[in-house]
Structure formats: C-alpha cells, structure tokens
N, C-alpha and C. Protein backbone atom coordinates (compact mmCIF):
# COMPACT_ATOMS: atom_id res chain seq x y z
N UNK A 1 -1.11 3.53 -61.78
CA UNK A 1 -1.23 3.99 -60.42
C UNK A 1 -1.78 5.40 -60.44
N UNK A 2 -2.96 5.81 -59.62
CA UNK A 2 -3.50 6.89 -59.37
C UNK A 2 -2.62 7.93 -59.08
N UNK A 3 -3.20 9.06 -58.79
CA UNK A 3 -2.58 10.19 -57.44
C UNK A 3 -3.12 9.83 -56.44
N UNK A 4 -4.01 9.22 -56.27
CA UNK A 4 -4.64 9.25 -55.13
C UNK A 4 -4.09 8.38 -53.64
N UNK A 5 -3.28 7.32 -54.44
CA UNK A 5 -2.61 6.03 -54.19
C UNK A 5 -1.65 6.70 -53.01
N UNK A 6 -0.72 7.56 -53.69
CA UNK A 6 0.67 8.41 -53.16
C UNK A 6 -0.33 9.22 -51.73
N UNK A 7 -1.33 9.36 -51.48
CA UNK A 7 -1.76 10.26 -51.18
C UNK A 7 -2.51 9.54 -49.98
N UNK A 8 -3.02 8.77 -50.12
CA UNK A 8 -3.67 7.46 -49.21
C UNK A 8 -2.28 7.12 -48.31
N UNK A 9 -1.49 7.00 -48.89
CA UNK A 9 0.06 6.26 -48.12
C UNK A 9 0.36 7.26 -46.84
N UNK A 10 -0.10 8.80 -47.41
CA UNK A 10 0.65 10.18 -46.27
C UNK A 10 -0.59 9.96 -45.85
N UNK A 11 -1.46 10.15 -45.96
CA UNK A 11 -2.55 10.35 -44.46
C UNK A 11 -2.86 8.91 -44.33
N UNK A 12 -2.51 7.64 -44.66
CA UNK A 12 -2.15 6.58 -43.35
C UNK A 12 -1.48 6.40 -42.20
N UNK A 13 -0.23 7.10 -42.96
CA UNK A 13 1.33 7.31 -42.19
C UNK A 13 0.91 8.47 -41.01
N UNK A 14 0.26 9.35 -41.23
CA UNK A 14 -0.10 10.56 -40.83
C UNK A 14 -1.20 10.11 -39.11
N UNK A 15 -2.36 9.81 -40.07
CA UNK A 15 -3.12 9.13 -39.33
C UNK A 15 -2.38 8.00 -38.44
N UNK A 16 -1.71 7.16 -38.35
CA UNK A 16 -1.21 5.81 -38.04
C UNK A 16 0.05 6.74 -36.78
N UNK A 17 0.61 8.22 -37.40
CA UNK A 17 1.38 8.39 -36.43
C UNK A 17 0.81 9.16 -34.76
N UNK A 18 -0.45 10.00 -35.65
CA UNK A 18 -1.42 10.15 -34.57
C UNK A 18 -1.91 10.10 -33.49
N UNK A 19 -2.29 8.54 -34.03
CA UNK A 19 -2.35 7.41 -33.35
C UNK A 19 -1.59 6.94 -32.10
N UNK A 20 -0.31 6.69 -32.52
CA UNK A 20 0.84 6.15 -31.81
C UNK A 20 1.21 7.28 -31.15
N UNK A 21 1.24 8.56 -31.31
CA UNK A 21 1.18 9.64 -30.13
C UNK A 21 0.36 9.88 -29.03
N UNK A 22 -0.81 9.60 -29.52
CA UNK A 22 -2.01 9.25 -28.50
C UNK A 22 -1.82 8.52 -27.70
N UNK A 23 -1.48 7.08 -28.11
CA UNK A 23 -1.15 6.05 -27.23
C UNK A 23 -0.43 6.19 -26.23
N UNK A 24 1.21 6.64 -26.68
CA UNK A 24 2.18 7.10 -25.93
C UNK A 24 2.06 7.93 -24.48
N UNK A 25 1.18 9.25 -25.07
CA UNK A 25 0.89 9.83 -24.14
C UNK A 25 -0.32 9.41 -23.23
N UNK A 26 -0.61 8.18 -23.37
CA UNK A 26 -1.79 7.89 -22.32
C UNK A 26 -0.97 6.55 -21.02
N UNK A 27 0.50 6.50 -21.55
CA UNK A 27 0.97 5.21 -20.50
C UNK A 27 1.26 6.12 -19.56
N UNK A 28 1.24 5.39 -18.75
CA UNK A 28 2.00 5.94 -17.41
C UNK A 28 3.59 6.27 -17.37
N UNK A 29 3.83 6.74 -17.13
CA UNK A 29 5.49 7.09 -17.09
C UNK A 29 6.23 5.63 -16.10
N UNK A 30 7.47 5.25 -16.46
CA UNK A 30 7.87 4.26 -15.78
C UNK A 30 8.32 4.79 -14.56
N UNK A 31 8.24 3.33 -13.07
CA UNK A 31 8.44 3.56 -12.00
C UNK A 31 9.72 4.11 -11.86
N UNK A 32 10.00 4.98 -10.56
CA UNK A 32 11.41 4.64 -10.02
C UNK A 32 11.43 4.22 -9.39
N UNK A 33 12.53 3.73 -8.64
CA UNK A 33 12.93 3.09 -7.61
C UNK A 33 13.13 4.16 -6.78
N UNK A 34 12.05 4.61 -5.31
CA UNK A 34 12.25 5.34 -4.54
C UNK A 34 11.91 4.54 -3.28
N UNK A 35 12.00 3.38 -2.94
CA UNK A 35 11.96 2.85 -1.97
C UNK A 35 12.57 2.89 -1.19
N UNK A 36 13.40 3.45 -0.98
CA UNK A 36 14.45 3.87 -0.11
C UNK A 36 14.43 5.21 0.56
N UNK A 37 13.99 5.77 -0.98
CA UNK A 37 14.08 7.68 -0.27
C UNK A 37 12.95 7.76 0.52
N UNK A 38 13.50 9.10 1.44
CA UNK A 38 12.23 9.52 2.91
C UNK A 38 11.91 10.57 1.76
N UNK A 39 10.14 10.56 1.91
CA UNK A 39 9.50 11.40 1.25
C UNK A 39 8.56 12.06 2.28
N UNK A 40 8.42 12.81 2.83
CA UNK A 40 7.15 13.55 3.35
C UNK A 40 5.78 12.95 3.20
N UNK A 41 5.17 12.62 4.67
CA UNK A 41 3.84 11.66 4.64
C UNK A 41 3.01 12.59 4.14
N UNK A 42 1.91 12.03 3.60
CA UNK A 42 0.78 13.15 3.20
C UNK A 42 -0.44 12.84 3.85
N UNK A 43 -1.94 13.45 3.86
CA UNK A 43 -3.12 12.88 4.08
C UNK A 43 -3.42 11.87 3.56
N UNK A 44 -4.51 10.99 5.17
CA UNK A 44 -4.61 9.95 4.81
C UNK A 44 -6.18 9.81 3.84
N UNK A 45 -5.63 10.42 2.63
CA UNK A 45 -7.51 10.21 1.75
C UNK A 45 -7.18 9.34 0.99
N UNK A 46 -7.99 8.31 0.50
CA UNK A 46 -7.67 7.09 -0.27
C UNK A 46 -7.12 7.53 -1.42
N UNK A 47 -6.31 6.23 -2.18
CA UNK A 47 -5.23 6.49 -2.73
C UNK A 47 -4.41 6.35 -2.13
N UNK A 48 -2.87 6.98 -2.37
CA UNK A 48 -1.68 6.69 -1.85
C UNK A 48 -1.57 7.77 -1.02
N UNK A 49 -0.68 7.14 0.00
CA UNK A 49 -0.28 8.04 0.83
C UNK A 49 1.45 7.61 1.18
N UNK A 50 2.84 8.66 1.29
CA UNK A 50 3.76 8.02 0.90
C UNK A 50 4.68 8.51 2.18
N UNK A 51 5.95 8.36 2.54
CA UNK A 51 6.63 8.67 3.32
C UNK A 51 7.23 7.80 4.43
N UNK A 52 8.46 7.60 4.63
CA UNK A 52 9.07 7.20 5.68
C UNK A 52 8.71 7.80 6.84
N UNK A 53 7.74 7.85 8.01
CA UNK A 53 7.71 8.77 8.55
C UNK A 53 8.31 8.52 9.87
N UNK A 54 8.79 7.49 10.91
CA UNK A 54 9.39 7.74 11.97
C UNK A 54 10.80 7.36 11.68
N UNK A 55 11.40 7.89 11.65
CA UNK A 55 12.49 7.41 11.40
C UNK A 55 13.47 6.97 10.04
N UNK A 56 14.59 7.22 10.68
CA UNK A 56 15.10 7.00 8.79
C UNK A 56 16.71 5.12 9.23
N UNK A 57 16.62 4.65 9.99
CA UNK A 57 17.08 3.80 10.67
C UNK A 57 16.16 2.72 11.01
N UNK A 58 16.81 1.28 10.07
CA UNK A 58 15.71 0.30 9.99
C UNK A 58 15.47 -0.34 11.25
N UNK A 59 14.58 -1.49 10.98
CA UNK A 59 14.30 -2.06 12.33
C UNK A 59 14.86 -3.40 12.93
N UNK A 60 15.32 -3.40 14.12
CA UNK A 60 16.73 -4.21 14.61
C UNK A 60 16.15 -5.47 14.50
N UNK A 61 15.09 -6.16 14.23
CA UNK A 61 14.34 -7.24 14.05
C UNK A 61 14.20 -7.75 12.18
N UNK A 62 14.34 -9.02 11.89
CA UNK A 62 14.99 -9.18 10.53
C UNK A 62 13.31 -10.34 9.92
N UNK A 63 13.03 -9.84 9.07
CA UNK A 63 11.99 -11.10 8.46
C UNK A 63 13.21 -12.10 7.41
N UNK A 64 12.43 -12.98 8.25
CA UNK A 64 13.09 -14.18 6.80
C UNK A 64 12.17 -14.72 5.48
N UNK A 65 10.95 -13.95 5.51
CA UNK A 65 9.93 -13.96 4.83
C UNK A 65 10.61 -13.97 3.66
N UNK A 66 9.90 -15.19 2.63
CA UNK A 66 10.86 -15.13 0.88
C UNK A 66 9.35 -14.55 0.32
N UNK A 67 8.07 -13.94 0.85
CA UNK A 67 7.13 -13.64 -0.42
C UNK A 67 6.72 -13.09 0.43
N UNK A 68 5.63 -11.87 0.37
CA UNK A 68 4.70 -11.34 0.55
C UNK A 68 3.76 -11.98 1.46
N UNK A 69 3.41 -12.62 1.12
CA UNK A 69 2.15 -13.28 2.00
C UNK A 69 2.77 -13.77 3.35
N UNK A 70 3.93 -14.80 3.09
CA UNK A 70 4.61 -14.86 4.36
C UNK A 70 5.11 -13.51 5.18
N UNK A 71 5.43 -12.06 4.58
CA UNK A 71 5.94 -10.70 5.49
C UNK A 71 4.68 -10.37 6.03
N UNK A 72 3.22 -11.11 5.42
CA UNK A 72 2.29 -10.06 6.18
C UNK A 72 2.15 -10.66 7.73
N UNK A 73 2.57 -12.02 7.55
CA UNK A 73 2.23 -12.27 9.16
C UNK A 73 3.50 -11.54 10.36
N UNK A 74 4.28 -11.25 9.75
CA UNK A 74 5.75 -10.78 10.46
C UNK A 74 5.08 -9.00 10.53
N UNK A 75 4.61 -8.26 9.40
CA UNK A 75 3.98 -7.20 9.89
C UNK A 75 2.76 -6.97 10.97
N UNK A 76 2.14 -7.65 10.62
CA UNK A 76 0.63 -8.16 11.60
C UNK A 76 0.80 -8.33 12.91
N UNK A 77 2.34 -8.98 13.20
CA UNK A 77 2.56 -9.48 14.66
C UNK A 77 3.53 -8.37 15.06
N UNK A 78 4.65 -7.14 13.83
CA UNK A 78 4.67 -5.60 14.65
C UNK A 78 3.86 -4.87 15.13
N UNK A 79 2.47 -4.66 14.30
CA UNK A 79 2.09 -3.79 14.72
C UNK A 79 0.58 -4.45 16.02
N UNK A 80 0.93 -5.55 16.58
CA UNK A 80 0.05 -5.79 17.43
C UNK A 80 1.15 -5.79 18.70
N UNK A 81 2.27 -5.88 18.26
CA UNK A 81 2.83 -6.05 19.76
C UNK A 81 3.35 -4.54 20.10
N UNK A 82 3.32 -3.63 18.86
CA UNK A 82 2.93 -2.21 19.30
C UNK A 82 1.96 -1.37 20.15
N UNK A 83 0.95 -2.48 19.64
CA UNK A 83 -0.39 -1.83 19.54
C UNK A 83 -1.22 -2.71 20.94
N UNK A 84 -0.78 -3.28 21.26
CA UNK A 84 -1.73 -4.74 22.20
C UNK A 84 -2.92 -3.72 23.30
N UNK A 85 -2.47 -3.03 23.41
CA UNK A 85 -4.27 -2.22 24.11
C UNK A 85 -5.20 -2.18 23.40
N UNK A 86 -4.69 -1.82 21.91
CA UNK A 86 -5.84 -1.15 20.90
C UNK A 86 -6.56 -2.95 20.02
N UNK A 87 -5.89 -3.83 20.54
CA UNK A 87 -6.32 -4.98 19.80
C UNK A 87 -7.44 -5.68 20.38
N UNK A 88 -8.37 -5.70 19.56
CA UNK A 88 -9.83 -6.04 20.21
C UNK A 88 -9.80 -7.65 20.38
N UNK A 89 -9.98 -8.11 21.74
CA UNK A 89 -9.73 -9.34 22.13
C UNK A 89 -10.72 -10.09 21.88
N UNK A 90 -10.64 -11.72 21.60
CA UNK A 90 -11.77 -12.45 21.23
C UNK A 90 -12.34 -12.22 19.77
N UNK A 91 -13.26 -13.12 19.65
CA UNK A 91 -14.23 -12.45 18.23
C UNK A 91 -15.03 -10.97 18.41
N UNK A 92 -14.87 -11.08 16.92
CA UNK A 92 -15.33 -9.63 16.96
C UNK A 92 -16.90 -9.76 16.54
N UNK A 93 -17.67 -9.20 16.28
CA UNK A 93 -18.91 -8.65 16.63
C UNK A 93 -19.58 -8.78 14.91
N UNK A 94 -20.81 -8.90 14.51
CA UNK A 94 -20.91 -9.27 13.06
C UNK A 94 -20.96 -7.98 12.17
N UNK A 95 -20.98 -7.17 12.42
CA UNK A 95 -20.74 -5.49 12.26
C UNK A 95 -20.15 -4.88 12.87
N UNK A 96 -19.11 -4.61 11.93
CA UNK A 96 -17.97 -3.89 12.76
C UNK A 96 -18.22 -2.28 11.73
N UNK A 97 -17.31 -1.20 12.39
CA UNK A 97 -17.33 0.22 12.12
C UNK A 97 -16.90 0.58 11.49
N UNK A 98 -16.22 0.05 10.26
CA UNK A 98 -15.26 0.13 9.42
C UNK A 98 -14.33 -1.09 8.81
N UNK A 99 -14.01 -1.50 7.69
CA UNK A 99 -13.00 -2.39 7.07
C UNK A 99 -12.23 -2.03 5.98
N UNK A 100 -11.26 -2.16 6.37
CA UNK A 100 -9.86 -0.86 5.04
C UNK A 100 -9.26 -1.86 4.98
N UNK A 101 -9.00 -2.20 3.49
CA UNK A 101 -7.79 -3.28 2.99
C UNK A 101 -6.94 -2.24 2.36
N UNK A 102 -5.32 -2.36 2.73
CA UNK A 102 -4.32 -1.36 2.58
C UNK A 102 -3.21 -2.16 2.01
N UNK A 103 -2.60 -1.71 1.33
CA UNK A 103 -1.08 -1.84 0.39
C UNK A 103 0.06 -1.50 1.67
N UNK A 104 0.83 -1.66 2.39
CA UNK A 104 2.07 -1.16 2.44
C UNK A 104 3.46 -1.36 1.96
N UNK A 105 4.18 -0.74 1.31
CA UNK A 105 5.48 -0.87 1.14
C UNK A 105 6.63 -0.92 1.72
N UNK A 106 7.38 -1.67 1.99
CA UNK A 106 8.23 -1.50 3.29
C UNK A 106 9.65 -1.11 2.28
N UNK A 107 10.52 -0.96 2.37
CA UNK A 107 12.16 -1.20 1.66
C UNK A 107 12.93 -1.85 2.72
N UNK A 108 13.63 -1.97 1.85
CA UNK A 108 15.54 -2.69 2.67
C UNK A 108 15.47 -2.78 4.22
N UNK A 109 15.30 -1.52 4.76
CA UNK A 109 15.34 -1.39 5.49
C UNK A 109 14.66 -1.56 6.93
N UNK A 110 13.09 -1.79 6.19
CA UNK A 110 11.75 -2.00 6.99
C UNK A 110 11.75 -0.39 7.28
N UNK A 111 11.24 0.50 6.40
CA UNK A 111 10.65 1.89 6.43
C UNK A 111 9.65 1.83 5.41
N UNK A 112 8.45 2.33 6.00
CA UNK A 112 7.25 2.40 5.13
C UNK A 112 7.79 3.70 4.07
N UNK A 113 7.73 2.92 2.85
CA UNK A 113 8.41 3.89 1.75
C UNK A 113 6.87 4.24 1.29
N UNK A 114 6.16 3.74 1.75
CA UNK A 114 4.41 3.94 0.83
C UNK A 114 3.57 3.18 1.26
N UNK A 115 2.35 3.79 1.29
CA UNK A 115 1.07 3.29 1.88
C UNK A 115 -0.66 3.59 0.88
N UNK A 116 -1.34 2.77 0.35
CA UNK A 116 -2.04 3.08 -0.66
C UNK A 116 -3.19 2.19 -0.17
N UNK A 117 -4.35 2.67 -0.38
CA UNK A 117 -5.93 2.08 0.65
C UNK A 117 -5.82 1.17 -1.24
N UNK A 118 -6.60 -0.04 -0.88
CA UNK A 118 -6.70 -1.08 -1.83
C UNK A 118 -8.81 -0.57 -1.41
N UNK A 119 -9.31 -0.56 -0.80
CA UNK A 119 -10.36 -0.23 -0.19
C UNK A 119 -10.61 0.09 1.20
N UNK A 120 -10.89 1.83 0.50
CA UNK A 120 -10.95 2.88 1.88
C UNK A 120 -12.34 2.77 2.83
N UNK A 121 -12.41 2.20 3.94
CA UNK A 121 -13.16 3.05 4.77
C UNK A 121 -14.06 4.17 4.57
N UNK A 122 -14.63 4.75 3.47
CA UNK A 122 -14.58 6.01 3.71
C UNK A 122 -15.64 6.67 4.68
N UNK A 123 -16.55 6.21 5.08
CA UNK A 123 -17.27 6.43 5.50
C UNK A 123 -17.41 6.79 7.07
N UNK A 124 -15.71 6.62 7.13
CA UNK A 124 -15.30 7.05 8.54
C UNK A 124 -13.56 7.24 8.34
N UNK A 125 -13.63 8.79 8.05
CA UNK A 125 -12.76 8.92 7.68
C UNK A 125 -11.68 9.30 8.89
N UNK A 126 -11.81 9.09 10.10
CA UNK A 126 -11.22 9.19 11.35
C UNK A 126 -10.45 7.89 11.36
N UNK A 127 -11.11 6.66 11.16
CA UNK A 127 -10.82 5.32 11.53
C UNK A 127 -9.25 5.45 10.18
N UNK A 128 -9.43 6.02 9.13
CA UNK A 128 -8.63 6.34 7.67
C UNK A 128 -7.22 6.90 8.44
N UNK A 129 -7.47 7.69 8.96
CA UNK A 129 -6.34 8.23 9.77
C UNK A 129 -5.57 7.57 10.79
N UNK A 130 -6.47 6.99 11.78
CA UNK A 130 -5.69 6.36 12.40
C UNK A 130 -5.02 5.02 11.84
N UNK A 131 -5.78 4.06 11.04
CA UNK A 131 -4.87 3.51 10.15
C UNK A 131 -3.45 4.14 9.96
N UNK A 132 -3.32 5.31 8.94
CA UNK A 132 -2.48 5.61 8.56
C UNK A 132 -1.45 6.24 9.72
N UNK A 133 -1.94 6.37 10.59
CA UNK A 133 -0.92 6.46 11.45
C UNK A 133 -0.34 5.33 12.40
N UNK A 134 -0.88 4.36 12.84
CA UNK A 134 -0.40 3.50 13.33
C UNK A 134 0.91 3.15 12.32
N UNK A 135 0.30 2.66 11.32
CA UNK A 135 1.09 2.13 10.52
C UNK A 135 2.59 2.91 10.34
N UNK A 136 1.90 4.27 10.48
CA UNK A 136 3.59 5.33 10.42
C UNK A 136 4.49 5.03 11.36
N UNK A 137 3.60 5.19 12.40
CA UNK A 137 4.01 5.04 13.89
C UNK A 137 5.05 3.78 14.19
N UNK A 138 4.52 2.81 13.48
CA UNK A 138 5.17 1.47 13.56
C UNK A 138 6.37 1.34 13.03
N UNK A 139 6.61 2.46 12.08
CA UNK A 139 7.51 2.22 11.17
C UNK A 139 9.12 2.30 12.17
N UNK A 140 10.15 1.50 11.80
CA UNK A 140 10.48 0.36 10.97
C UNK A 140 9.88 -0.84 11.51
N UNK A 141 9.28 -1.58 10.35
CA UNK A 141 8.91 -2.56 10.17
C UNK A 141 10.30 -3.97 9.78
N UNK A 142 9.75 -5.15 10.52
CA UNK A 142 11.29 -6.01 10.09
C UNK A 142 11.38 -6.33 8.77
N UNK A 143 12.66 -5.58 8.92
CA UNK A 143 13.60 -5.98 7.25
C UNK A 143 13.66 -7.05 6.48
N UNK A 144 12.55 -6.72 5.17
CA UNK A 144 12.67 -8.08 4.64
C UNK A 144 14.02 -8.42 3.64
N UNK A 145 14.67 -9.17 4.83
CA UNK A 145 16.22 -9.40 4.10
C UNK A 145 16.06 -10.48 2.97
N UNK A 146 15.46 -11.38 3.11
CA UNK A 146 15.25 -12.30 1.96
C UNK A 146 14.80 -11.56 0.35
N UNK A 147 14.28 -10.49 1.01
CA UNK A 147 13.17 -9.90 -0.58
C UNK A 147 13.71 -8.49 -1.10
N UNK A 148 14.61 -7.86 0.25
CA UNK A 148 15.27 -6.96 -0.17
C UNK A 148 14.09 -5.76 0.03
N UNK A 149 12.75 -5.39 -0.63
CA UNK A 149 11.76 -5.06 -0.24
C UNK A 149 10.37 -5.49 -0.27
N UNK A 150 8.79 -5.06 0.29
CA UNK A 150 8.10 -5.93 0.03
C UNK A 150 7.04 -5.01 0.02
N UNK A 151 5.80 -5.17 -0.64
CA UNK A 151 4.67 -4.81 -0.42
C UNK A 151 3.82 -5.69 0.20
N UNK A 152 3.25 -5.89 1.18
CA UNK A 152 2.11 -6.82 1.70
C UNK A 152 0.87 -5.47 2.00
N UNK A 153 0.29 -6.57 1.51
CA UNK A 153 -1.30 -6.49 2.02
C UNK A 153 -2.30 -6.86 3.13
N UNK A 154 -2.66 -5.93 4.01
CA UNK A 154 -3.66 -6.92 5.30
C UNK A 154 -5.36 -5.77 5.60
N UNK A 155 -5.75 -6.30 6.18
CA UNK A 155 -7.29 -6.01 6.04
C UNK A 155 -7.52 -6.14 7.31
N UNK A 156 -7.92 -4.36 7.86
CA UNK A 156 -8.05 -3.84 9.18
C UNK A 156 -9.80 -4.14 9.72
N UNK A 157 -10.23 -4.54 10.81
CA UNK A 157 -11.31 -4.96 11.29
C UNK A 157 -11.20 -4.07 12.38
N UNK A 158 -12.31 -3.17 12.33
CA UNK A 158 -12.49 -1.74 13.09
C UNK A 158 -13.41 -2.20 13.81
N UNK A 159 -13.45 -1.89 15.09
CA UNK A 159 -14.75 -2.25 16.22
C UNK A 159 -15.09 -0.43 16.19
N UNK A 160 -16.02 -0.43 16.67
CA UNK A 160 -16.89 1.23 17.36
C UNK A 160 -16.10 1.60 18.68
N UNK A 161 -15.07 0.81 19.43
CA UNK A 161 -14.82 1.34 20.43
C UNK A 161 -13.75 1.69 20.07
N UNK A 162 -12.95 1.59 18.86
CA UNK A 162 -11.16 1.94 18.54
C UNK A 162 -10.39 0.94 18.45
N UNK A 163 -10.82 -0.19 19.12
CA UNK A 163 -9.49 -1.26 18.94
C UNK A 163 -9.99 -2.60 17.40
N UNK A 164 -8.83 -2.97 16.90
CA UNK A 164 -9.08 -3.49 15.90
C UNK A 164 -8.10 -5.06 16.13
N UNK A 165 -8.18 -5.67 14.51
CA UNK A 165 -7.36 -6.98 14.44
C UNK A 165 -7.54 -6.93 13.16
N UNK A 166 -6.56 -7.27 12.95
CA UNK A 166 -5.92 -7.50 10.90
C UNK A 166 -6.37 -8.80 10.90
N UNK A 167 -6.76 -8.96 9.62
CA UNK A 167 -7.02 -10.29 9.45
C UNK A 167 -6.19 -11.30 9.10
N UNK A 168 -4.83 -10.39 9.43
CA UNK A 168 -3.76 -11.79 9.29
C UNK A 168 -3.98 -12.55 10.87
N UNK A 169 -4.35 -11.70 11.74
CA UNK A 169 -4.35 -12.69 13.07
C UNK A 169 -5.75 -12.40 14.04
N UNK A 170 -6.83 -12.67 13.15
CA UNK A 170 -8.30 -12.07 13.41
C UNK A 170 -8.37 -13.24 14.29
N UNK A 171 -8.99 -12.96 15.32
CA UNK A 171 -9.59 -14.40 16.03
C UNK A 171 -11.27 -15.44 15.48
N UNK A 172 -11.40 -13.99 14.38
CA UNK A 172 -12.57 -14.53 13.60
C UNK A 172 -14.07 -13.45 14.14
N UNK A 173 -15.13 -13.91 13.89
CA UNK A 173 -16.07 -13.05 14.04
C UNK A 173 -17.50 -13.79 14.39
N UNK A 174 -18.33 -13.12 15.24
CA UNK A 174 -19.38 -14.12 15.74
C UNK A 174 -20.21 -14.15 14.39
C-alpha cells in the first residue's frame, strides 16, 4: 500500500463532506405551521403575499368540502356573493384585461393565512391589487371543517371595466 492511498481516503472524505455541506445549505428550511397565526398583509407583487387581514374570528358558514377542488367552489360562491356588482354578467368577451391564477390558504378557521400569484397579471398591476384585496376583504372564508385547512386555487377573468368571474363559476367566454 502506497502513501498516497491514506491520502486519497482524506481528500475523498474531505471533498465528499464539501459536498454534503453544499447540498445542505441549498434546501429550503422546513415549513411551519403558521396557519393559524395573523401575520401582517404585505404588497400585492407576485409571489406571496401573507396575512390574516380582516379579522381574526372565523366565518359563521362551514365547508364540508373533503379536497381542495371541492373548497374552491365554496370559495368562488364567497367571494361572489360579496362581490355580486363587481361580477361581470353573461360571457365574457374574447380578450379580457388581465388573467391571475392565485394560491389561497385558508386555516381552521377560514382566515386567509396566505395568498401567492401561481401567475401574476403583471401587466396591470392595479387589477394585482385589487385581487389581493378582495380576497382580504372576504376574509373569513367558510371553514374547511372536513380538511381542517386548505389551499385552493381559482383563476380570475378581468374585464376593462373592473368586474370579473373566477373560473370556478365563469359563464364561459364568446
């Protein structure tokens, strides 16, 4: 057996631990569980945007939704019976002024614990805002008691005059 042998072994080990430091420091740190806590809303620039913002008292209306896809129609039908002026009636038009597909997070309680653009608008970054505020505005959302909490997903259809329709309950488009 060489010297060289003994010597190959420490700068493998060396090299190899390097390595595995590198790695380490490139994961993401694990989640917490802050779905619950009120955090201070921030601007609405794509990416996340986070906070309980009306209220810290859930909403007296209960989803029985067991998945996601089923809470988005139970969200879709809060924030239109919030919203029923701003909901653009009939089909909508083959160019519309904007289309933002958005993440929200609801908790326990139906409080938007978090809100994150899946694809921002950006190009009208007014329409970005009011998104993000309706959605605040709305908050509590009904409690998904079955799921405990939920993220759903829905996809905003912006007309030029302000009023819109999610495409969970779009009437469709000419």
């Amino acid at each position: 057996m060489s010297n060289k042998s003994p010597r190959r072994f420490w700068l493998s080990a060396l090299l190899s631990s390097i390595v595995g430091a590198i790695i380490s420091a490139c994961k993401s740190a694990p989640k917490t569980d802050t779905s619950d806590a009120v955090k201070p809303a921030v601007t609405a620039a794509p990416g996340a945007v986070t906070g309980p913002v009306i209220g810290t008292k859930g909403s007296a209306r209960k989803s029985s939704a067991s998945n996601p896809r089923d809470y988005r129609q139970d969200g879709a039908s809060h924030l239109y019976g919030l919203n029923a002026e701003r909901i653009y009636k009939g089909k909508l038009p083959p160019l519309l002024y904007a289309i933002g597909v958005i993440d929200v997070h609801i908790n326990r309680s139906g409080i938007v614990s978090h809100i994150e653009w899946r694809r921002a608008p950006t190009q009208a970054p007014e329409v970005m805002a009011e998104i993000i505020s309706l959605i605040e505005q709305a908050s509590p959302f009904p409690a998904p008691d079955r799921m405990g909490r939920v993220i759903y997903t829905d996809t905003w259809l912006w007309h030029s005059s302000g009023k819109f329709q999610l495409d969970t309950l779009t009437e469709g488009q000419n």
